[in-house]
N, C-alpha and C. Protein backbone atom coordinates (compact mmCIF):
# COMPACT_ATOMS: atom_id res chain seq x y z
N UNK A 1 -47.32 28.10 35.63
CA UNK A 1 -46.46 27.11 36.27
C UNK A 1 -46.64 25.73 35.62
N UNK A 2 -48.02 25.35 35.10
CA UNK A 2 -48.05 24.14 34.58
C UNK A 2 -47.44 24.17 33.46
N UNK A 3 -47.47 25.48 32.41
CA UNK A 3 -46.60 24.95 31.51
C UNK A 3 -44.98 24.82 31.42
N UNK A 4 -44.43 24.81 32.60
CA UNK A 4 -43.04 24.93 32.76
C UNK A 4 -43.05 23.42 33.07
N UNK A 5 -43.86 22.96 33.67
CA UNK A 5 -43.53 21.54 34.57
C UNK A 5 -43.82 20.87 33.01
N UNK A 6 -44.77 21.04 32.60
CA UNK A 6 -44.88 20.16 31.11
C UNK A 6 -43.63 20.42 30.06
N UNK A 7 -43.38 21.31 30.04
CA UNK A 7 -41.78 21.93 29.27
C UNK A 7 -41.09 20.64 29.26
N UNK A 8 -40.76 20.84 30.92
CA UNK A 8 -39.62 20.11 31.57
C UNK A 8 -40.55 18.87 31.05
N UNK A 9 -41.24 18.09 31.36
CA UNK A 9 -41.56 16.47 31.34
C UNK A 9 -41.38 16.36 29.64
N UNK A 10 -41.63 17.68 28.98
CA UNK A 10 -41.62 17.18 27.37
C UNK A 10 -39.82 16.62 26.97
N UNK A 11 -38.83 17.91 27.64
CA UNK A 11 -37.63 17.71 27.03
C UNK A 11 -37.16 16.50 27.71
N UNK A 12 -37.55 16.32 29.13
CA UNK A 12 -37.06 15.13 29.77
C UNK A 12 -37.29 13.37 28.84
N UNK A 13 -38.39 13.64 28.21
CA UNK A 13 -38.90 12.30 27.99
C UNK A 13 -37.84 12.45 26.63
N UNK A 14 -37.74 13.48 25.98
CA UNK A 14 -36.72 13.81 24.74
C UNK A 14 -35.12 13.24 24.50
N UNK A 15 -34.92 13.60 26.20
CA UNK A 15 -33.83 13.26 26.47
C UNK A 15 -33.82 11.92 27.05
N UNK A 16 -34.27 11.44 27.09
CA UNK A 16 -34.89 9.94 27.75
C UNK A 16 -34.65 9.34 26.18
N UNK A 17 -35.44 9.35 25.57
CA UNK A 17 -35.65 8.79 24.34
C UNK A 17 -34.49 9.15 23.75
N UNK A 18 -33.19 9.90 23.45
CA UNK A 18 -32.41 9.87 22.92
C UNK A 18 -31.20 8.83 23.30
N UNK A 19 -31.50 9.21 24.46
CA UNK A 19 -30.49 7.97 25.11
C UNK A 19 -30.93 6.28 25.14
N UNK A 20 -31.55 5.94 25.22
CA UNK A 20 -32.57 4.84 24.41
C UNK A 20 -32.25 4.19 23.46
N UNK A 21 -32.37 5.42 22.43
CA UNK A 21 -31.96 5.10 20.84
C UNK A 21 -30.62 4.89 20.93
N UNK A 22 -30.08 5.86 21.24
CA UNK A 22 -28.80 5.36 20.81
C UNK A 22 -28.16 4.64 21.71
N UNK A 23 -28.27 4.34 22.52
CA UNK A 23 -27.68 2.82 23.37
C UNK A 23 -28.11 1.63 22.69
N UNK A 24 -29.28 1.70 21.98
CA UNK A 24 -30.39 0.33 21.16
C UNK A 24 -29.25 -0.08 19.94
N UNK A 25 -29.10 1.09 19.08
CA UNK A 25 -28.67 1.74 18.06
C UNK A 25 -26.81 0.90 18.25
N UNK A 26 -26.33 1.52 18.80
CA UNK A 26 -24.55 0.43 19.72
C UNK A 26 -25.01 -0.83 20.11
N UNK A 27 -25.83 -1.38 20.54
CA UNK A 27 -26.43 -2.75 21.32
C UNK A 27 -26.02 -3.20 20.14
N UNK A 28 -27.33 -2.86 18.77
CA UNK A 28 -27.39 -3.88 17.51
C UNK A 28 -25.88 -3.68 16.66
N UNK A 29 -25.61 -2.66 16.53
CA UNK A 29 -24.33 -3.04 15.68
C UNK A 29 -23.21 -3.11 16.25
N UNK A 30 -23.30 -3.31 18.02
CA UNK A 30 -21.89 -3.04 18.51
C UNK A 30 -20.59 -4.40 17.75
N UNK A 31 -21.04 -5.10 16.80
CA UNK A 31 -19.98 -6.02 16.24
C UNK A 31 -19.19 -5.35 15.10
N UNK A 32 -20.06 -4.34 14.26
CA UNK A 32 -19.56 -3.47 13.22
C UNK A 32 -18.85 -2.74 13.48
N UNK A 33 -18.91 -1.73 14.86
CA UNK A 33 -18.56 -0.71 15.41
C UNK A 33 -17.08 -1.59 16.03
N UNK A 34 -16.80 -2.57 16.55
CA UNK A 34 -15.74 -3.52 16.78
C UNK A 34 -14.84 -3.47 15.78
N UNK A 35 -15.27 -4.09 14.69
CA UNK A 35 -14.36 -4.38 13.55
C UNK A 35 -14.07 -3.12 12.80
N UNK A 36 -15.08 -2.36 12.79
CA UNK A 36 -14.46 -0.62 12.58
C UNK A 36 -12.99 -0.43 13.31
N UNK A 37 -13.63 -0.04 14.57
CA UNK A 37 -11.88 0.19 15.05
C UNK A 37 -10.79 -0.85 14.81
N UNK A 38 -10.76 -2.19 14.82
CA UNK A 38 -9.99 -3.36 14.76
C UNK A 38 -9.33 -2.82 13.07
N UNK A 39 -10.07 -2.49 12.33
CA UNK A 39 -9.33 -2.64 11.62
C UNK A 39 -8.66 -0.77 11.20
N UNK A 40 -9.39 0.12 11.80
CA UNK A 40 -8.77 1.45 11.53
C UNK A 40 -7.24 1.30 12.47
N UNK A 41 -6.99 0.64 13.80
CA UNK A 41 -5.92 0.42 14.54
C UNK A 41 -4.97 -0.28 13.35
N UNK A 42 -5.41 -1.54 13.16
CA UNK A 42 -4.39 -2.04 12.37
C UNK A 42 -3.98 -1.64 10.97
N UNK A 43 -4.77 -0.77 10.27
CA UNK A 43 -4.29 0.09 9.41
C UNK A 43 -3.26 1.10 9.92
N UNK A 44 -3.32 1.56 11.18
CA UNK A 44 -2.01 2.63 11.54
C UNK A 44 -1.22 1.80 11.97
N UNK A 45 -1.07 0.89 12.49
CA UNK A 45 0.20 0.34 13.18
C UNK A 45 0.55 -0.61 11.40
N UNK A 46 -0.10 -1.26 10.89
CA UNK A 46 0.68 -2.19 10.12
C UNK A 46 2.06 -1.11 9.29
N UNK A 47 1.37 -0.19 8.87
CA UNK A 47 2.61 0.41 7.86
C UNK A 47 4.11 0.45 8.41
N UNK A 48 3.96 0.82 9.90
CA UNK A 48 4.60 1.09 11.02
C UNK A 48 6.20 -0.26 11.20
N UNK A 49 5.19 -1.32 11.05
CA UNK A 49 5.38 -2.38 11.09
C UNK A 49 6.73 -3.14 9.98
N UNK A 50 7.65 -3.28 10.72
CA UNK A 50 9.04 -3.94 9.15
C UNK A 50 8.23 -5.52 8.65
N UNK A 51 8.45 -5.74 7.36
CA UNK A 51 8.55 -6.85 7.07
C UNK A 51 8.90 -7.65 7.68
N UNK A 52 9.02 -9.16 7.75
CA UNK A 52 9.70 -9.96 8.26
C UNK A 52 10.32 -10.57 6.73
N UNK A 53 11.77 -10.47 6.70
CA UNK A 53 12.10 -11.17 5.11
C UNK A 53 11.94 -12.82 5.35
N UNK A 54 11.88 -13.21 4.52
CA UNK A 54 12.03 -14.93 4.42
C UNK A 54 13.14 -15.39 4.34
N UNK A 55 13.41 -16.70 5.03
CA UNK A 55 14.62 -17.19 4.83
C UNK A 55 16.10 -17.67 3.82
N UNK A 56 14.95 -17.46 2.82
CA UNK A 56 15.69 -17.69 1.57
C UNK A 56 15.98 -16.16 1.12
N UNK A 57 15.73 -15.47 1.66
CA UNK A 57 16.02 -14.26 1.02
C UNK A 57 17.76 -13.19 1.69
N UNK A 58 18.56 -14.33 2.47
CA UNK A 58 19.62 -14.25 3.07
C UNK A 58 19.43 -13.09 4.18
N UNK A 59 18.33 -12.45 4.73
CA UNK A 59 18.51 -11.63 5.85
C UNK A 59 17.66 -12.20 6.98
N UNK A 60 17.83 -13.51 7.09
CA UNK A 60 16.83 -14.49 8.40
C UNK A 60 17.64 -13.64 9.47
N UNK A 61 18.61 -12.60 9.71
CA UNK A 61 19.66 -12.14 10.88
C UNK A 61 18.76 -11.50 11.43
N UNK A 62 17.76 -10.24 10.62
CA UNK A 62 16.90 -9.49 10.77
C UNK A 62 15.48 -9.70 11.17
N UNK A 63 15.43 -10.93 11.52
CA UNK A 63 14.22 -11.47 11.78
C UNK A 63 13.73 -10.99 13.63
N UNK A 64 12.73 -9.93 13.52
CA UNK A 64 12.19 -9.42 14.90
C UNK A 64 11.34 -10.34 15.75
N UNK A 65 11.32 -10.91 16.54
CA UNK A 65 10.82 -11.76 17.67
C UNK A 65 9.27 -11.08 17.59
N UNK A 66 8.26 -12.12 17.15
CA UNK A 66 7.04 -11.97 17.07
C UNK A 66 5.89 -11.35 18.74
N UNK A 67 5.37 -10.39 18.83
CA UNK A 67 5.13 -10.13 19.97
C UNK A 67 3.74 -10.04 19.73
N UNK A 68 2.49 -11.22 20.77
CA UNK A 68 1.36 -11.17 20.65
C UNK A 68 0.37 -10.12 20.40
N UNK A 69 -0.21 -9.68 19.70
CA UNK A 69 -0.88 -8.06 19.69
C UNK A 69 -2.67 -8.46 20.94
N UNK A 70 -2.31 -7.89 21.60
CA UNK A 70 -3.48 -7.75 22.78
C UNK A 70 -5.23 -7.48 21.58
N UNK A 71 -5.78 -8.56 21.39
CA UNK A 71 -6.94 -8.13 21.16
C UNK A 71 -7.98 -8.77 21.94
């Protein structure tokens, strides 16, 4: 019986300690892990995205009403 209860306290502390790390692990780089997605999002939407032509380029008609992007 004792070695079941020690089993259990070994994987527990295992699992203890994994979760630890990697919460520590997101803590320190959660700014990298930010700009990771920030910029994998705006890689799919930009292509997505029409030009806006310039005014001199005679299609100012086509010009889409700028809409804030939520960041």
């Amino acid at each position: 019986m004792q070695k079941i209860i020690n089993a259990l306290a070994v994987a527990s502390a295992v699992v203890s300690l994994t979760v630890v790390g990697t919460a520590g692990y997101v803590y320190v780089r959660k700014d990298a892990i930010i700009e990771s997605i920030k910029e994998k999002a705006m890689g799919s939407i930009m292509p997505a995205v029409p030009s806006i032509p310039s005014v001199g380029e005679g299609g100012a008609t086509d010009i889409i009403p700028s809409v804030p992007m939520p960041f």
